[in-house]
N, C-alpha and C. Protein backbone atom coordinates (compact mmCIF):
# COMPACT_ATOMS: atom_id res chain seq x y z
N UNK A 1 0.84 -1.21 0.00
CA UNK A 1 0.00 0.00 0.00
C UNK A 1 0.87 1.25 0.00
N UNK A 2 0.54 2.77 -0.63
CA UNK A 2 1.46 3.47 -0.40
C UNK A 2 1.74 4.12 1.06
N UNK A 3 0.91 3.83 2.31
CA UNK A 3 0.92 4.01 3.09
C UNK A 3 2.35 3.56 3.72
N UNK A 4 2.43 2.03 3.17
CA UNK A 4 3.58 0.84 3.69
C UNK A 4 5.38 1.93 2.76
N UNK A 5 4.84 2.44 1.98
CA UNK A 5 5.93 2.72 0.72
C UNK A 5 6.63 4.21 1.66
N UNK A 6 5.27 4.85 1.85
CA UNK A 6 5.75 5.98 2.62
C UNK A 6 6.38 6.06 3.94
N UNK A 7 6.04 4.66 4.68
CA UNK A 7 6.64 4.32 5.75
C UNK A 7 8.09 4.24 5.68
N UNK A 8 7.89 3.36 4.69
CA UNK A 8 9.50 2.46 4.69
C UNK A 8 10.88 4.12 4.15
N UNK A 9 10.07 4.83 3.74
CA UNK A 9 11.06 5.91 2.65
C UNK A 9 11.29 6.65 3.97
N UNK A 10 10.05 6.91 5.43
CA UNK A 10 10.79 7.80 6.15
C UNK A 10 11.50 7.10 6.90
N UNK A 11 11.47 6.09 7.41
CA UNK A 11 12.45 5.29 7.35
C UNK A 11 13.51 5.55 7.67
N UNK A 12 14.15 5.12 5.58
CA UNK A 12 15.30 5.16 5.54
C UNK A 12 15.91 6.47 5.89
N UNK A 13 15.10 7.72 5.43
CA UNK A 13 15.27 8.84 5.21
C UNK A 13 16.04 9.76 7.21
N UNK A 14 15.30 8.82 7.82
CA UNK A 14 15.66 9.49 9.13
C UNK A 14 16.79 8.39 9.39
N UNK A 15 17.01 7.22 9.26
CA UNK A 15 18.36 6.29 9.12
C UNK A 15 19.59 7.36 8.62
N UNK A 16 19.30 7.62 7.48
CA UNK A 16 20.20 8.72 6.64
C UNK A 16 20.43 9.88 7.40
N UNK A 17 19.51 10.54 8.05
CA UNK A 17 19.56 12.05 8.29
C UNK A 17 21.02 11.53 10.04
N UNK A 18 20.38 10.55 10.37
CA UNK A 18 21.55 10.42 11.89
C UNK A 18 22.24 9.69 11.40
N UNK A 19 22.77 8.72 10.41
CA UNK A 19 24.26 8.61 9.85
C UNK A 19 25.03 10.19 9.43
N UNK A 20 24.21 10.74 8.87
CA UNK A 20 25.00 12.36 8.68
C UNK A 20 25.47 12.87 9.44
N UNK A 21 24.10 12.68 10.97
CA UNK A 21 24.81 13.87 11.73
C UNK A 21 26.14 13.42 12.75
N UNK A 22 25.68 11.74 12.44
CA UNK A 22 26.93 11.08 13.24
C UNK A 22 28.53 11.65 12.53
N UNK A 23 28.46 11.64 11.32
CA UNK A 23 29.52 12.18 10.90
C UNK A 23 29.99 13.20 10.81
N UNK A 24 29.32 14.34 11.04
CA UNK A 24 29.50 15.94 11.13
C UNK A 24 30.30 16.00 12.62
N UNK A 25 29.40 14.82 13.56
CA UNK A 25 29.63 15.19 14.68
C UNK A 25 31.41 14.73 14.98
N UNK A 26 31.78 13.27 13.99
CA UNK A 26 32.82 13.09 13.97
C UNK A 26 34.22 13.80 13.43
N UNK A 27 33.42 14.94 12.11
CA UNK A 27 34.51 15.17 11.79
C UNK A 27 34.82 16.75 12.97
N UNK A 28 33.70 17.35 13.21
CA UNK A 28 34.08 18.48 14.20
C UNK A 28 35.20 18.53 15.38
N UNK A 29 34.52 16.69 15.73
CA UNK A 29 35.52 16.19 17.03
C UNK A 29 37.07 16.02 16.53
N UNK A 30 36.84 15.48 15.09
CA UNK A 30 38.32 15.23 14.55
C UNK A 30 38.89 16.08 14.11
């Protein structure tokens, strides 16, 4: 259903957004 489609995309989409900020946060520290 696109309900299931829209789920899964925010999802990934917030997966993505805190791998980023994990890395911002790494390179600031580094």
């Amino acid at each position: 259903t696109e309900s299931a489609i829209g789920l899964a995309i925010l999802s990934i989409y917030y997966k993505l957004k805190q791998t980023i900020q994990m890395d911002k946060v790494k390179n600031i520290k580094g």
